[in-house]
N, C-alpha and C. Protein backbone atom coordinates (compact mmCIF):
# COMPACT_ATOMS: atom_id res chain seq x y z
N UNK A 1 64.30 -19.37 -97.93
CA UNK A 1 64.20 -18.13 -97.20
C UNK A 1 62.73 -17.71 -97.04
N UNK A 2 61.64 -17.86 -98.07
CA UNK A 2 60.61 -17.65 -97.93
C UNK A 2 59.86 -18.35 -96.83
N UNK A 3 60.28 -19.51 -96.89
CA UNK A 3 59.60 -20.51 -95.90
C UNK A 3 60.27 -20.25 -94.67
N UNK A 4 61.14 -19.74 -94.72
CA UNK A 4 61.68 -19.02 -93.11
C UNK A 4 60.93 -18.29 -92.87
N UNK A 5 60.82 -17.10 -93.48
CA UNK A 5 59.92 -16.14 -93.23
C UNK A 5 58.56 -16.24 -92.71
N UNK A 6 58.02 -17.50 -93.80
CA UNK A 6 56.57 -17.49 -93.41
C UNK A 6 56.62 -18.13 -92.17
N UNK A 7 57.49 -19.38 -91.85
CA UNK A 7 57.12 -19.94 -90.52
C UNK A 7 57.27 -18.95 -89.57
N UNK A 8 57.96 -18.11 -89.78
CA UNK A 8 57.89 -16.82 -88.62
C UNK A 8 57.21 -16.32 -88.29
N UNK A 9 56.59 -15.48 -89.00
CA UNK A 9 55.23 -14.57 -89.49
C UNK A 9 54.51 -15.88 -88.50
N UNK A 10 54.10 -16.89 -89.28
CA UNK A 10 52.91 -17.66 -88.87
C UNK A 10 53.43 -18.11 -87.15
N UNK A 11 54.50 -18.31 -86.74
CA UNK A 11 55.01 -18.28 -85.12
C UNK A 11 54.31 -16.96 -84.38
N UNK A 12 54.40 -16.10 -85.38
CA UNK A 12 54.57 -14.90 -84.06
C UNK A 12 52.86 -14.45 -84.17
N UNK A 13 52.05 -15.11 -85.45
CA UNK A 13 50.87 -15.08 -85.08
C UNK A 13 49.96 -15.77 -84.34
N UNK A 14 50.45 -16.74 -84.29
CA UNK A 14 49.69 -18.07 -83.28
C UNK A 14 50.30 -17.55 -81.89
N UNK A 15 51.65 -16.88 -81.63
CA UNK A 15 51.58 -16.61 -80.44
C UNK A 15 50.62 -15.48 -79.76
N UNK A 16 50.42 -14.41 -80.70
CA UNK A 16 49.26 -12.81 -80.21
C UNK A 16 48.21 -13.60 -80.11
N UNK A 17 47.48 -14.96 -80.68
CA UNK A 17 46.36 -15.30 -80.72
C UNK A 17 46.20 -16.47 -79.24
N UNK A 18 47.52 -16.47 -78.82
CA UNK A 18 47.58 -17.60 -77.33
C UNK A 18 47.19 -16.68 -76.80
N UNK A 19 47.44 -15.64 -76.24
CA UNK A 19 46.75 -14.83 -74.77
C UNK A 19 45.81 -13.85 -74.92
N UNK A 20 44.48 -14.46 -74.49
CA UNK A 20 43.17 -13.18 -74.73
C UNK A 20 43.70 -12.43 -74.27
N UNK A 21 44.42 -12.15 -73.25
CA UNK A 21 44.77 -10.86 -72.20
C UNK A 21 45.71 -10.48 -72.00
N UNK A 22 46.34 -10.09 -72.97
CA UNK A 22 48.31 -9.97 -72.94
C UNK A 22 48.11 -8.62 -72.36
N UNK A 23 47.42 -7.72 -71.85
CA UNK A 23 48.04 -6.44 -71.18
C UNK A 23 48.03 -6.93 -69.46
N UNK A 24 47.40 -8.54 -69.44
CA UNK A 24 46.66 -8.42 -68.36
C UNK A 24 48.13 -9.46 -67.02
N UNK A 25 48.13 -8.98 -66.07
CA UNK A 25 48.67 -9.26 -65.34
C UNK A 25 47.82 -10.24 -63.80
N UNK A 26 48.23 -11.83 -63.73
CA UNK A 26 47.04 -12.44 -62.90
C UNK A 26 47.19 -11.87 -61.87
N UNK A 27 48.81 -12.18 -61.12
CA UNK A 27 48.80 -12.01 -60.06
C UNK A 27 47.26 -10.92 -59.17
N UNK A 28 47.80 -9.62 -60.07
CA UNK A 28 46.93 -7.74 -59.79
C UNK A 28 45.75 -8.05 -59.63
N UNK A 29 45.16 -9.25 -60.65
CA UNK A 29 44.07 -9.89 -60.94
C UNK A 29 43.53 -10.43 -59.56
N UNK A 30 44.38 -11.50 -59.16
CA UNK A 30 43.56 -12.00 -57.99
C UNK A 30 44.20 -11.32 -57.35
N UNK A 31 44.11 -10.41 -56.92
CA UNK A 31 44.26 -9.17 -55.46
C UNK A 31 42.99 -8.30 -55.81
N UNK A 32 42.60 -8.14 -57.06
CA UNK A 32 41.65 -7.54 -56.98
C UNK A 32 40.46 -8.27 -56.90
N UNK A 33 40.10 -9.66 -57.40
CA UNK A 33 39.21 -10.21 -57.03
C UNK A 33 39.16 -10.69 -55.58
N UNK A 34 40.09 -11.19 -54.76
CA UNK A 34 39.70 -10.93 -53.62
C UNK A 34 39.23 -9.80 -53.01
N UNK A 35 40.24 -8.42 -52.75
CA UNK A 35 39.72 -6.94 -52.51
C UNK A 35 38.30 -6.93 -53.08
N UNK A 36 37.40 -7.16 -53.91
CA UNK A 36 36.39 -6.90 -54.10
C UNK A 36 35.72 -8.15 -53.16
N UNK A 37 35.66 -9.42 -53.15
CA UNK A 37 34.83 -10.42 -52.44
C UNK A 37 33.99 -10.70 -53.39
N UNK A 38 34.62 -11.07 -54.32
CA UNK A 38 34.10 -11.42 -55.60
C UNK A 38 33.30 -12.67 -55.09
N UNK A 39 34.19 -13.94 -54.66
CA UNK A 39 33.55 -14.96 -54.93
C UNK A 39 31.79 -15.22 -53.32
N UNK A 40 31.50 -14.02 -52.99
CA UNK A 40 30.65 -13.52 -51.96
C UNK A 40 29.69 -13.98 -52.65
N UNK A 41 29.21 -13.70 -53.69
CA UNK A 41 27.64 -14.02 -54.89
C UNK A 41 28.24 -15.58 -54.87
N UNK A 42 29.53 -15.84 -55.62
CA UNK A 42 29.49 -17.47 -56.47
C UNK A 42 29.35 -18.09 -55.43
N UNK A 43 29.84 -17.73 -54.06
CA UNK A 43 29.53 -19.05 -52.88
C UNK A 43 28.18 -19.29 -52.92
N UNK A 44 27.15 -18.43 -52.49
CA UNK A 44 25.93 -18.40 -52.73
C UNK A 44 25.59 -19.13 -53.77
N UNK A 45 25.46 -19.01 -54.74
CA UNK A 45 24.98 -19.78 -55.99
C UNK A 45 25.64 -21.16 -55.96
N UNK A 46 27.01 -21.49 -55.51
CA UNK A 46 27.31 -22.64 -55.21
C UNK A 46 27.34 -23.63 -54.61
N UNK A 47 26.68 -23.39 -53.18
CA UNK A 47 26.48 -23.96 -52.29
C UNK A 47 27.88 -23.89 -51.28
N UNK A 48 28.85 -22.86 -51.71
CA UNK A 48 29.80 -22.86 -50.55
C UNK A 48 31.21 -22.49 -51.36
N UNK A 49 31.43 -23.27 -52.26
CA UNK A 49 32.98 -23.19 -52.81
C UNK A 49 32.20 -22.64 -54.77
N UNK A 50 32.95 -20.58 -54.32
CA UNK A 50 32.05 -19.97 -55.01
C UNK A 50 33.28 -20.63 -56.57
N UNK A 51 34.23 -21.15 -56.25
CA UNK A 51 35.40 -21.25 -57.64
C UNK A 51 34.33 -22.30 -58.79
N UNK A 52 33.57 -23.00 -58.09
CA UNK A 52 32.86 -23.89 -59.50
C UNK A 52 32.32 -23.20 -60.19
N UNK A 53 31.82 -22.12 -60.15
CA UNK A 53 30.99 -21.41 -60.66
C UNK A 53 31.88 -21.07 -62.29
N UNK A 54 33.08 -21.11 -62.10
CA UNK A 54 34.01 -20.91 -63.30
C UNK A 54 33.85 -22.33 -64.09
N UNK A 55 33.53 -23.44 -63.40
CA UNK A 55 34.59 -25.31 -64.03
C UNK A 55 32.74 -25.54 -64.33
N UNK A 56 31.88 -25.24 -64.01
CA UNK A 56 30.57 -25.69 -63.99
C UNK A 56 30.63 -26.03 -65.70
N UNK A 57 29.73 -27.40 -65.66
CA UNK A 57 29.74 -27.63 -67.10
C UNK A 57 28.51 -26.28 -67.48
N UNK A 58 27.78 -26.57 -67.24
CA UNK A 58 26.68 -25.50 -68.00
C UNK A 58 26.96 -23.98 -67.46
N UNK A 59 28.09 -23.45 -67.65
CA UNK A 59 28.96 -21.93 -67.35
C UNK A 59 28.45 -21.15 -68.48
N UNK A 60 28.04 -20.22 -68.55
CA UNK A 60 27.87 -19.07 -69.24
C UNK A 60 28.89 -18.24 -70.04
N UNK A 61 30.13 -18.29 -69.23
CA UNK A 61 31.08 -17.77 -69.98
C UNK A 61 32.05 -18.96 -71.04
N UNK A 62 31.94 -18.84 -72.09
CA UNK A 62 32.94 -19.78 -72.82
C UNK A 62 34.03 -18.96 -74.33
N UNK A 63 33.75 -17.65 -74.05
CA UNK A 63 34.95 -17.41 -74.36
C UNK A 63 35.24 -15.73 -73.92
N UNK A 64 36.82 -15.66 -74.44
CA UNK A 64 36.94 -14.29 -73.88
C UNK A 64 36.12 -13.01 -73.51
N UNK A 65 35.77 -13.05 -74.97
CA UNK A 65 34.62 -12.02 -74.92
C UNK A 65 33.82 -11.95 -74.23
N UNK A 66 33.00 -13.21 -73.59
CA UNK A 66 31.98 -13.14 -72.77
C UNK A 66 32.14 -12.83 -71.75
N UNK A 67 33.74 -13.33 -71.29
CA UNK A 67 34.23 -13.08 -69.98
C UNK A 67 33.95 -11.95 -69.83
N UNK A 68 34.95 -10.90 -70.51
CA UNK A 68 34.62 -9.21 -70.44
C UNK A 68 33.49 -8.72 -70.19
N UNK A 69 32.89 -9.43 -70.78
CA UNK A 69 31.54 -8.80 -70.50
C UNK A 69 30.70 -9.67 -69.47
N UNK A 70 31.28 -10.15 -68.57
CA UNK A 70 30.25 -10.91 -67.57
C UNK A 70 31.29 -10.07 -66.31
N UNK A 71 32.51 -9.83 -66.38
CA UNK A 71 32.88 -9.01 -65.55
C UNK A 71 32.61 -7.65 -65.45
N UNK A 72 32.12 -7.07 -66.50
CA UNK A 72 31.40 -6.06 -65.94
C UNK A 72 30.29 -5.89 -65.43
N UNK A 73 29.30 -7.29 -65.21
CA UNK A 73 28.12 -7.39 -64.79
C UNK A 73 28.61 -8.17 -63.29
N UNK A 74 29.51 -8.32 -63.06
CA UNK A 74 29.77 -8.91 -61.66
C UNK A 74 31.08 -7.71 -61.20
N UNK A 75 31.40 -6.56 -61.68
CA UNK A 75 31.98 -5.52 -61.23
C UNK A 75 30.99 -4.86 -60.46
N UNK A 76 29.91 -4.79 -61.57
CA UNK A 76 28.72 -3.59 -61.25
C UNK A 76 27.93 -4.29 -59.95
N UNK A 77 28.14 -5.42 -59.71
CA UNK A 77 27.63 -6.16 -58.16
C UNK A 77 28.16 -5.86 -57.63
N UNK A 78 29.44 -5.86 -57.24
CA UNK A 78 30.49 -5.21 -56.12
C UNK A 78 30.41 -4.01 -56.06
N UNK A 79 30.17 -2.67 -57.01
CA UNK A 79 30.48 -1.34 -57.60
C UNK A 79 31.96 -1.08 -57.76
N UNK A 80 32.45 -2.02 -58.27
CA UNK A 80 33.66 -1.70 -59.17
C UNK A 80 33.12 -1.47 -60.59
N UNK A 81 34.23 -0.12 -60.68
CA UNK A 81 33.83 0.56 -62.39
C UNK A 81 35.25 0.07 -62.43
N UNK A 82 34.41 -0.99 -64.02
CA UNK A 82 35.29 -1.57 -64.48
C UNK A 82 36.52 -1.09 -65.93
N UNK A 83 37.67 -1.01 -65.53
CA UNK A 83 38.37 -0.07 -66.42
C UNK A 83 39.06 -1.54 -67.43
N UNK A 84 39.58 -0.86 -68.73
CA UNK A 84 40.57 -1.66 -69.58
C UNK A 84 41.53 -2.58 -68.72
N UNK A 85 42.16 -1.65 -67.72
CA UNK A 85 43.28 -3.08 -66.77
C UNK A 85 42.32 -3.76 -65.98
N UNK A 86 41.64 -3.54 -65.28
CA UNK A 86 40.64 -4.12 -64.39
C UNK A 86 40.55 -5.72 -65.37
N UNK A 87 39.93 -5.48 -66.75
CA UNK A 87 39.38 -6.51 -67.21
C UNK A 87 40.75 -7.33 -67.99
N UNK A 88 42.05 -7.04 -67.61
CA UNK A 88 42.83 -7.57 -68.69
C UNK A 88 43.45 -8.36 -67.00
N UNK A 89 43.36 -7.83 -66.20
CA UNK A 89 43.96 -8.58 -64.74
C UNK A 89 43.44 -9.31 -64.40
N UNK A 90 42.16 -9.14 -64.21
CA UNK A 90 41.27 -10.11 -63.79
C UNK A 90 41.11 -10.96 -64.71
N UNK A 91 40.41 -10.63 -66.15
CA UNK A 91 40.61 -11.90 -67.01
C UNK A 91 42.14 -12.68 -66.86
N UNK A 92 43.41 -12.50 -66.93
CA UNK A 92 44.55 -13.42 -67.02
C UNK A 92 44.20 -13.85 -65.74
N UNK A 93 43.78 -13.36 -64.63
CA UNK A 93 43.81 -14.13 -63.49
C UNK A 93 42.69 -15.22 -63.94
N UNK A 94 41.64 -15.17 -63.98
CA UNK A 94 40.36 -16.49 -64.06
C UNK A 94 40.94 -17.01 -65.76
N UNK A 95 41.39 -16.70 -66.43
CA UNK A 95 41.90 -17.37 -67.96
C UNK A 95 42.91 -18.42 -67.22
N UNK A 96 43.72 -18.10 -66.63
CA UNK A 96 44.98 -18.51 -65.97
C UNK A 96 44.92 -19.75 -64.98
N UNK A 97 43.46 -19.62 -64.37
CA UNK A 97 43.55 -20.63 -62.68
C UNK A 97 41.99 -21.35 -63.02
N UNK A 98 41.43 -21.00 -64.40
CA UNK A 98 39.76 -22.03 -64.44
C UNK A 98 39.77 -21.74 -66.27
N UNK A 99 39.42 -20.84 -67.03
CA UNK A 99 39.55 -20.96 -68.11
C UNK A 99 40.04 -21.66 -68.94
N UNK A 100 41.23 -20.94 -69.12
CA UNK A 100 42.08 -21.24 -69.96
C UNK A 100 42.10 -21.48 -71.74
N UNK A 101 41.45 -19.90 -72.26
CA UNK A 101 41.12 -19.89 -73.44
C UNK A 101 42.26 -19.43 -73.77
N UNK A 102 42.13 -19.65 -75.65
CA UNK A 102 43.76 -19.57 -76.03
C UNK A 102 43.37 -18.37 -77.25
């Protein structure tokens, strides 16, 4: 029974620790990164197809945290004030379709 227990406990913790962004919804996510013209800067810097800018080996962002905080420095380019859902949508959206931190 103990060892039931614990494998549980230890299930339901490895699962809160799978999604940086469990409030975050992608779909909302990419509606809002398009609506903003987000990828307007990454084309530029990319030479055209702004999505590498996420898969690039030498990327800046490599984990959640940074994400958060690089989206508010690419909110504040667009002038989106960036709120708690803002960054939980948009992160599951780019965690979801280039990331994919656990």
């Amino acid at each position: 029974m103990k060892l039931l227990l614990t494998l549980l406990l230890f299930s339901i913790a490895t699962a809160a620790q799978a999604d940086p962004f469990p409030d975050g919804n992608a779909a909302a996510g990419k509606k809002l990164f398009d609506q903003n013209n987000c990828n307007r800067c990454h084309n530029a810097k990319m030479g055209g197809d702004g999505n590498k800018i996420f898969t690039r080996i030498n990327r800046i962002v490599t984990n959640p945290k940074q994400l958060v905080a690089r989206l508010h420095v690419c909110g504040g380019a667009v002038g989106l004030e960036m709120t708690h859902k803002h960054e939980q949508d948009l992160g599951a959206y780019l965690n979801q379709n280039f990331y994919h931190f656990k």
